[in-house]
N, C-alpha and C. Protein backbone atom coordinates (compact mmCIF):
# COMPACT_ATOMS: atom_id res chain seq x y z
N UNK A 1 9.92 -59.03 68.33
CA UNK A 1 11.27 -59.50 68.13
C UNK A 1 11.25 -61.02 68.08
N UNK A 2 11.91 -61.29 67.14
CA UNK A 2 11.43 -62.85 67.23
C UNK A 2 13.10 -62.91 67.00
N UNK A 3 13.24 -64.92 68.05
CA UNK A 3 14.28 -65.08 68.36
C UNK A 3 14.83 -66.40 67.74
N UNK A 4 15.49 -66.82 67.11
CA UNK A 4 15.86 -68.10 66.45
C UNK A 4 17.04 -68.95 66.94
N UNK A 5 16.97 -69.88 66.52
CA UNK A 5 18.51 -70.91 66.56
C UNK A 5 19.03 -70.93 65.54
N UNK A 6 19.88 -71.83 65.77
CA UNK A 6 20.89 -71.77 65.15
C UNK A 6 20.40 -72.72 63.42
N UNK A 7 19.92 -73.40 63.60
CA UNK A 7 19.17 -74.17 62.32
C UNK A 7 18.40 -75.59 62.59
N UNK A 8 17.33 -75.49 62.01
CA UNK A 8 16.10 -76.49 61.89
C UNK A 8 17.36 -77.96 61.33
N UNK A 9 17.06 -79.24 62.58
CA UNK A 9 17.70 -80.62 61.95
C UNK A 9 17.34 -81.20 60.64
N UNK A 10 16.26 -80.73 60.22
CA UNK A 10 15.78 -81.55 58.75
C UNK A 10 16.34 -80.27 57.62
N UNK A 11 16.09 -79.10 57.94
CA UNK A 11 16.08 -78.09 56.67
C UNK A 11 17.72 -77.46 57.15
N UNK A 12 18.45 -77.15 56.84
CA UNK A 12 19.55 -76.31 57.33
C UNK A 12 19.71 -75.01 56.86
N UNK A 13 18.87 -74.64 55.88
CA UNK A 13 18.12 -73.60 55.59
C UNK A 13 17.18 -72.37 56.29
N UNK A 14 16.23 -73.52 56.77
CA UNK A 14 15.61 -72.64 58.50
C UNK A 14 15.69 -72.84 59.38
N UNK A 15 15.53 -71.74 59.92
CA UNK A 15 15.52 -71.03 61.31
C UNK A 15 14.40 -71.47 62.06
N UNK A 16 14.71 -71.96 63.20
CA UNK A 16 13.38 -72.01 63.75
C UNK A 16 13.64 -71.81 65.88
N UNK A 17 12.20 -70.77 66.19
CA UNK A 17 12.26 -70.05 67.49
C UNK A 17 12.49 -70.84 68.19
N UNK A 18 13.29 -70.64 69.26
CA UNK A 18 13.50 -70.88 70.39
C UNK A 18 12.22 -70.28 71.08
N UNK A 19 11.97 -71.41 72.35
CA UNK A 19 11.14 -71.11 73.16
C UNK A 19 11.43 -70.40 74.08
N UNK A 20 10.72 -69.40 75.07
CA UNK A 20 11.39 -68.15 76.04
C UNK A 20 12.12 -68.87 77.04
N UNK A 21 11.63 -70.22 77.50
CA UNK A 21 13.07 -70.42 78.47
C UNK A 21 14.48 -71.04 78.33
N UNK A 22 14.17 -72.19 76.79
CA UNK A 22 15.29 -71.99 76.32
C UNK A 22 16.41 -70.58 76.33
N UNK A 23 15.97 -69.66 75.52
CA UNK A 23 15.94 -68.81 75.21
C UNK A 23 16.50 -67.88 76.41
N UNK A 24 16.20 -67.69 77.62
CA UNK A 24 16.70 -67.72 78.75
C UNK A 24 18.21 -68.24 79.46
N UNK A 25 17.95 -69.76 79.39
CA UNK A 25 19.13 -70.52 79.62
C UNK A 25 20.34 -70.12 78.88
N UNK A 26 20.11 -69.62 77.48
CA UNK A 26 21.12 -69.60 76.48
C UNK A 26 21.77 -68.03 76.76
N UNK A 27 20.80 -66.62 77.10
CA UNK A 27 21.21 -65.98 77.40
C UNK A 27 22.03 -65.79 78.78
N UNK A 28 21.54 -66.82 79.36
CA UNK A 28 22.36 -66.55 81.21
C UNK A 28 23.50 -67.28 80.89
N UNK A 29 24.07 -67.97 80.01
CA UNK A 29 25.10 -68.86 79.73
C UNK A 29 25.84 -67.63 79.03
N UNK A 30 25.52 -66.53 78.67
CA UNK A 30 26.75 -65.95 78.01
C UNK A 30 26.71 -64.64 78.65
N UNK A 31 26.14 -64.44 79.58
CA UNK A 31 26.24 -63.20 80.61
C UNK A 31 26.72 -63.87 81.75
N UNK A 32 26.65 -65.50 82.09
CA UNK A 32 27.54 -65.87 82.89
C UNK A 32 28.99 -65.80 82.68
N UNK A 33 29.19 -66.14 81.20
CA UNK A 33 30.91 -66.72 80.61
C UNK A 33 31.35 -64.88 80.95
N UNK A 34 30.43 -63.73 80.46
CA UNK A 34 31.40 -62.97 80.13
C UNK A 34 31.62 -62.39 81.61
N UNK A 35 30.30 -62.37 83.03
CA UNK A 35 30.95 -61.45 84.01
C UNK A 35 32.40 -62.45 84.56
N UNK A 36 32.05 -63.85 84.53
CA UNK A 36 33.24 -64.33 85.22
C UNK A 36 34.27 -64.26 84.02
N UNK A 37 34.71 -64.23 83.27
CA UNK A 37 35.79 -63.24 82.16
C UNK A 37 36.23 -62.45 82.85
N UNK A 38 35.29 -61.41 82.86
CA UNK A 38 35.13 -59.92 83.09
C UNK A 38 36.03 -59.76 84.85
N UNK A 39 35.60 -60.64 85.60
CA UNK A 39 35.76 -60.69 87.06
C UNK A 39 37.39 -60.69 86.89
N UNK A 40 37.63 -61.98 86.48
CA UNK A 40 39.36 -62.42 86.54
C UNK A 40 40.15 -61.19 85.89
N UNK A 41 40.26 -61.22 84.63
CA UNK A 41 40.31 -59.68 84.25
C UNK A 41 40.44 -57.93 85.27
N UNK A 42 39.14 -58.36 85.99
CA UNK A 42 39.59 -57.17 86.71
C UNK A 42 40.20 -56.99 87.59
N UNK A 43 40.22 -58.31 88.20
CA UNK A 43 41.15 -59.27 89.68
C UNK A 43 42.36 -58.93 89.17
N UNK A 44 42.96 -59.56 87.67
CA UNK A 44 44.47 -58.86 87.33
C UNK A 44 44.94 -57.96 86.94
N UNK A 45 43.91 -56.51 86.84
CA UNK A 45 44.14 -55.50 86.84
C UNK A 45 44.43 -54.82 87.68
N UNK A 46 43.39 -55.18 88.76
CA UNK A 46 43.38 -54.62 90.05
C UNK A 46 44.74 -55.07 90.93
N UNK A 47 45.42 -56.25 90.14
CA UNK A 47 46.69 -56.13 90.74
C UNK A 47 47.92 -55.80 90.66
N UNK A 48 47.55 -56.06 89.09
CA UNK A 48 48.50 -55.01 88.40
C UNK A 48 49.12 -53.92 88.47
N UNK A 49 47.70 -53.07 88.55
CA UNK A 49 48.00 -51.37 89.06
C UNK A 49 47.67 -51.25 90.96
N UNK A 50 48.56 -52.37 91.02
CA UNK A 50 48.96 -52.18 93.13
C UNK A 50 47.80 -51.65 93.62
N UNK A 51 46.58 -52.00 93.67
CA UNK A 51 45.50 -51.37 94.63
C UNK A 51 45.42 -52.42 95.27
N UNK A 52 45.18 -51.56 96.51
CA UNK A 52 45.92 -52.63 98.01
C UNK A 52 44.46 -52.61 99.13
N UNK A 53 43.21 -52.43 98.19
CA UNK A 53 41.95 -52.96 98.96
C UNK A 53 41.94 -54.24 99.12
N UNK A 54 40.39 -54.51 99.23
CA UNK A 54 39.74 -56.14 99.33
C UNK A 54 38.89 -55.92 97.56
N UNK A 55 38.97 -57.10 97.33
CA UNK A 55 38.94 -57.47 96.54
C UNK A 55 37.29 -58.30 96.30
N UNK A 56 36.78 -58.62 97.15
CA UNK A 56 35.53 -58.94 98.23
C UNK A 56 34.70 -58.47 96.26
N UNK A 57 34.31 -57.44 96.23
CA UNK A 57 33.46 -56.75 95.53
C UNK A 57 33.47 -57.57 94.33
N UNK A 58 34.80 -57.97 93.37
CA UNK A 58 35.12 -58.93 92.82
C UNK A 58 33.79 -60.49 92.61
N UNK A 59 34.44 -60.69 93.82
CA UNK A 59 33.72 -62.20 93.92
C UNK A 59 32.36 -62.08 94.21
N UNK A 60 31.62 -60.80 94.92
CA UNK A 60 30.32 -60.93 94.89
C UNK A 60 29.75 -60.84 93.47
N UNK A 61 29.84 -59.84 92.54
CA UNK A 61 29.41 -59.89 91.53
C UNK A 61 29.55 -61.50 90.45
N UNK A 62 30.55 -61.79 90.54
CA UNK A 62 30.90 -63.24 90.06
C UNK A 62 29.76 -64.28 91.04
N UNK A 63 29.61 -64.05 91.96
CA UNK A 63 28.38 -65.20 93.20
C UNK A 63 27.58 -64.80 92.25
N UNK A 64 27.22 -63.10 92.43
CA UNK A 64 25.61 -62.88 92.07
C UNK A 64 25.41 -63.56 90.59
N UNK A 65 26.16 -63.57 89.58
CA UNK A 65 25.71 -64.14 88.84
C UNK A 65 25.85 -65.29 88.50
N UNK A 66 26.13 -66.32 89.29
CA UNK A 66 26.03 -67.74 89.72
C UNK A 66 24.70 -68.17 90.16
N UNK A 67 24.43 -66.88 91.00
CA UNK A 67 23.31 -67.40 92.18
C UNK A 67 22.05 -67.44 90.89
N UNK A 68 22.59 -66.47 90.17
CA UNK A 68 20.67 -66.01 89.20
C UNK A 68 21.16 -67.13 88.05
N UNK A 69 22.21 -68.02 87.64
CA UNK A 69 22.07 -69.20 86.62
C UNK A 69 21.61 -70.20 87.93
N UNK A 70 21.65 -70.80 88.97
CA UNK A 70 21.42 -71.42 89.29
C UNK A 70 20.10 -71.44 89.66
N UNK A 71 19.39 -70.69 89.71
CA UNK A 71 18.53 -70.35 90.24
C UNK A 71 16.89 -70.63 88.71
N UNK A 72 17.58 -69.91 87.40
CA UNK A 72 16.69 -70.11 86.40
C UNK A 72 17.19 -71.91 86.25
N UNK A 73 17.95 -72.39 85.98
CA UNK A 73 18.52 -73.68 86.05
C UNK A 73 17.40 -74.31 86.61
N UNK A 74 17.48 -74.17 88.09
CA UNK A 74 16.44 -75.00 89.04
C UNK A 74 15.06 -74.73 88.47
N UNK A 75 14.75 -73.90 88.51
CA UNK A 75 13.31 -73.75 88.09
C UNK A 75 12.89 -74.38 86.51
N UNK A 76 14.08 -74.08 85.62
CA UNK A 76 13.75 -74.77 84.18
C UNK A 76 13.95 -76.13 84.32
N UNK A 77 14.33 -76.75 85.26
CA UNK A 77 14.64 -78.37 85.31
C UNK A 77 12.60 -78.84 85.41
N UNK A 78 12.18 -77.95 86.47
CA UNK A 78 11.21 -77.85 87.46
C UNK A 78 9.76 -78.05 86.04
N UNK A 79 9.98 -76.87 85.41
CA UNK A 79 9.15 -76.56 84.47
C UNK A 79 9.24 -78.16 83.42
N UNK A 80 10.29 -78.81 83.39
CA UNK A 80 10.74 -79.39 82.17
C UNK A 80 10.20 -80.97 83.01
N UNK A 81 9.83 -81.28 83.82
CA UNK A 81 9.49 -82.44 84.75
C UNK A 81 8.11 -81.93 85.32
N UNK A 82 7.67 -80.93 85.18
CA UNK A 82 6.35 -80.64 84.97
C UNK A 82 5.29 -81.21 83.69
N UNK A 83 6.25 -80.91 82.64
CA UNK A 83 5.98 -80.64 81.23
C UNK A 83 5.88 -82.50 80.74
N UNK A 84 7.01 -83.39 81.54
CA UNK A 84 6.55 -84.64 81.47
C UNK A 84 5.44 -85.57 82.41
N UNK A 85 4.58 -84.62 82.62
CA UNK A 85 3.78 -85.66 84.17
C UNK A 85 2.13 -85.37 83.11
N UNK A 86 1.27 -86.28 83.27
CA UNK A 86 -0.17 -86.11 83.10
C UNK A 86 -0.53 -85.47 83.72
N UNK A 87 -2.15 -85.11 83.55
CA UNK A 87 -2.94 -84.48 84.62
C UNK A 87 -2.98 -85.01 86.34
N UNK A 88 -3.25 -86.09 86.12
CA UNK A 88 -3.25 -87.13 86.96
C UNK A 88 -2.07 -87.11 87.86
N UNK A 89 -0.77 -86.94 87.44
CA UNK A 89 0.71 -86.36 88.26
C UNK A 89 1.20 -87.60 87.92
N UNK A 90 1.00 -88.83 87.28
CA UNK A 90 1.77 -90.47 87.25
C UNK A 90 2.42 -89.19 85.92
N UNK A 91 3.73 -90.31 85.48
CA UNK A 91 4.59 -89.88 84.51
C UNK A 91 4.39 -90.56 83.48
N UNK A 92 4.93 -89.49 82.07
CA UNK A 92 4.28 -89.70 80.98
C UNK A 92 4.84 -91.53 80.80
N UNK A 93 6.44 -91.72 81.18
CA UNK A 93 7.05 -93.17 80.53
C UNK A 93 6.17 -94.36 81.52
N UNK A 94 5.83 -93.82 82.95
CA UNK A 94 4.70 -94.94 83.58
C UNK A 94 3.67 -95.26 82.64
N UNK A 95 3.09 -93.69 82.33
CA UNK A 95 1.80 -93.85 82.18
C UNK A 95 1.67 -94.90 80.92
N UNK A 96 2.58 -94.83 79.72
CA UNK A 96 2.59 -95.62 78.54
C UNK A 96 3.32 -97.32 79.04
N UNK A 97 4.33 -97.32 79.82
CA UNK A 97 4.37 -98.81 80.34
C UNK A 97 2.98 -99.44 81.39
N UNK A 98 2.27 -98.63 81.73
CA UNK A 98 1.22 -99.27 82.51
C UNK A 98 -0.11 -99.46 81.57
N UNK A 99 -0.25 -98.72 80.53
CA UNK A 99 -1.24 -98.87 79.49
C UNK A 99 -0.74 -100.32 78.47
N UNK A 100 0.62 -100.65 78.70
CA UNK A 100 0.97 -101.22 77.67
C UNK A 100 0.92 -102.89 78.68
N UNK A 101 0.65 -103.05 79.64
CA UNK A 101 0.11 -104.08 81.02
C UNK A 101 1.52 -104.24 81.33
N UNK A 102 2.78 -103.13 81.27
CA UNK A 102 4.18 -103.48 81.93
C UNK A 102 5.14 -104.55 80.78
N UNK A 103 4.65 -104.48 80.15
CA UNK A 103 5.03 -105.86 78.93
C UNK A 103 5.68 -105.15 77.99
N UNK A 104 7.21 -105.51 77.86
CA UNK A 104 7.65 -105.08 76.74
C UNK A 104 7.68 -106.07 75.11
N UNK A 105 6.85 -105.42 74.21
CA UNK A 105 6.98 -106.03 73.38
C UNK A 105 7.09 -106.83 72.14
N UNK A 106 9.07 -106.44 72.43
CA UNK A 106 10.01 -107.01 71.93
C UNK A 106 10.39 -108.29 71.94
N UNK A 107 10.40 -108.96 70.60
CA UNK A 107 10.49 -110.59 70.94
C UNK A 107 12.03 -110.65 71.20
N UNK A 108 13.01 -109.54 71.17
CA UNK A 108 13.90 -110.16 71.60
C UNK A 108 14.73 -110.59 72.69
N UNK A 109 13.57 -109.51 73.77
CA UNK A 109 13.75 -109.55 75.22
C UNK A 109 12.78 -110.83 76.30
N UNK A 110 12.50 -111.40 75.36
CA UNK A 110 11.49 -112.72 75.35
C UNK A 110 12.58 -113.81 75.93
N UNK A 111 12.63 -113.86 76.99
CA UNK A 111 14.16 -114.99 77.61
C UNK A 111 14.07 -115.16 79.15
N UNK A 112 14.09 -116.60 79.51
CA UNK A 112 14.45 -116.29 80.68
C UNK A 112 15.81 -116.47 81.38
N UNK A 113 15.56 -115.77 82.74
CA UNK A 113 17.07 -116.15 83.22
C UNK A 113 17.61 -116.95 83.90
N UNK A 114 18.98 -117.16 83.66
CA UNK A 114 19.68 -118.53 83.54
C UNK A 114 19.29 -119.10 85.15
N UNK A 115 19.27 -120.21 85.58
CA UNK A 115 19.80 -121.15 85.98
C UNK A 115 20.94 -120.87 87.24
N UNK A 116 20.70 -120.56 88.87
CA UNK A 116 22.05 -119.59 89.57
C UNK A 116 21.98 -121.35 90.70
């Protein structure tokens, strides 16, 4: 099964895969929108037609699926700050300002500062 977006920035023509945790994120984003839909919905049904329980059952299902976006969330942040570090663990934007001797350079940042 192969899974696509919505359209390639250069071609608008193709399609091109999403990666599995993208791919992830995008599905928990619309099984999130629809149980909490789904929740309120049944909250005003359930009051509608006078049922005079707790309502409790409601909001857990709406948590539980909070708890499991927050949860792939954290971990894809995790994966994605993984994905920028070297072997070494320094970070990729150190690692290229420390190769570069900390020096930016742009002659137009070439200035010093004023005079206090």
């Amino acid at each position: 099964m192969k899974i696509f977006s919505r359209t390639n920035k250069k071609n608008c023509n193709q399609k091109v895969k999403l990666d599995f945790s993208k791919k992830l994120i995008n599905d928990n984003r619309y099984i999130l929108w629809l149980v909490n839909i789904g929740g309120i919905l049944l909250a005003f049904y359930c009051v509608y037609k006078d049922y005079i329980g707790g309502l409790g059952w409601i909001a857990g299902m709406v948590s539980c699926a909070w708890a499991a976006h927050g949860t792939i969330c954290s971990w894809y942040f995790n994966m994605a700050k993984s994905d920028h570090r070297s072997s070494d663990g320094t970070g990729i934007t150190f690692a290229a300002a420390e190769a570069n001797g900390f020096n930016n350079n742009d002659d137009n940042d070439k200035w010093e500062s004023p005079v206090i």
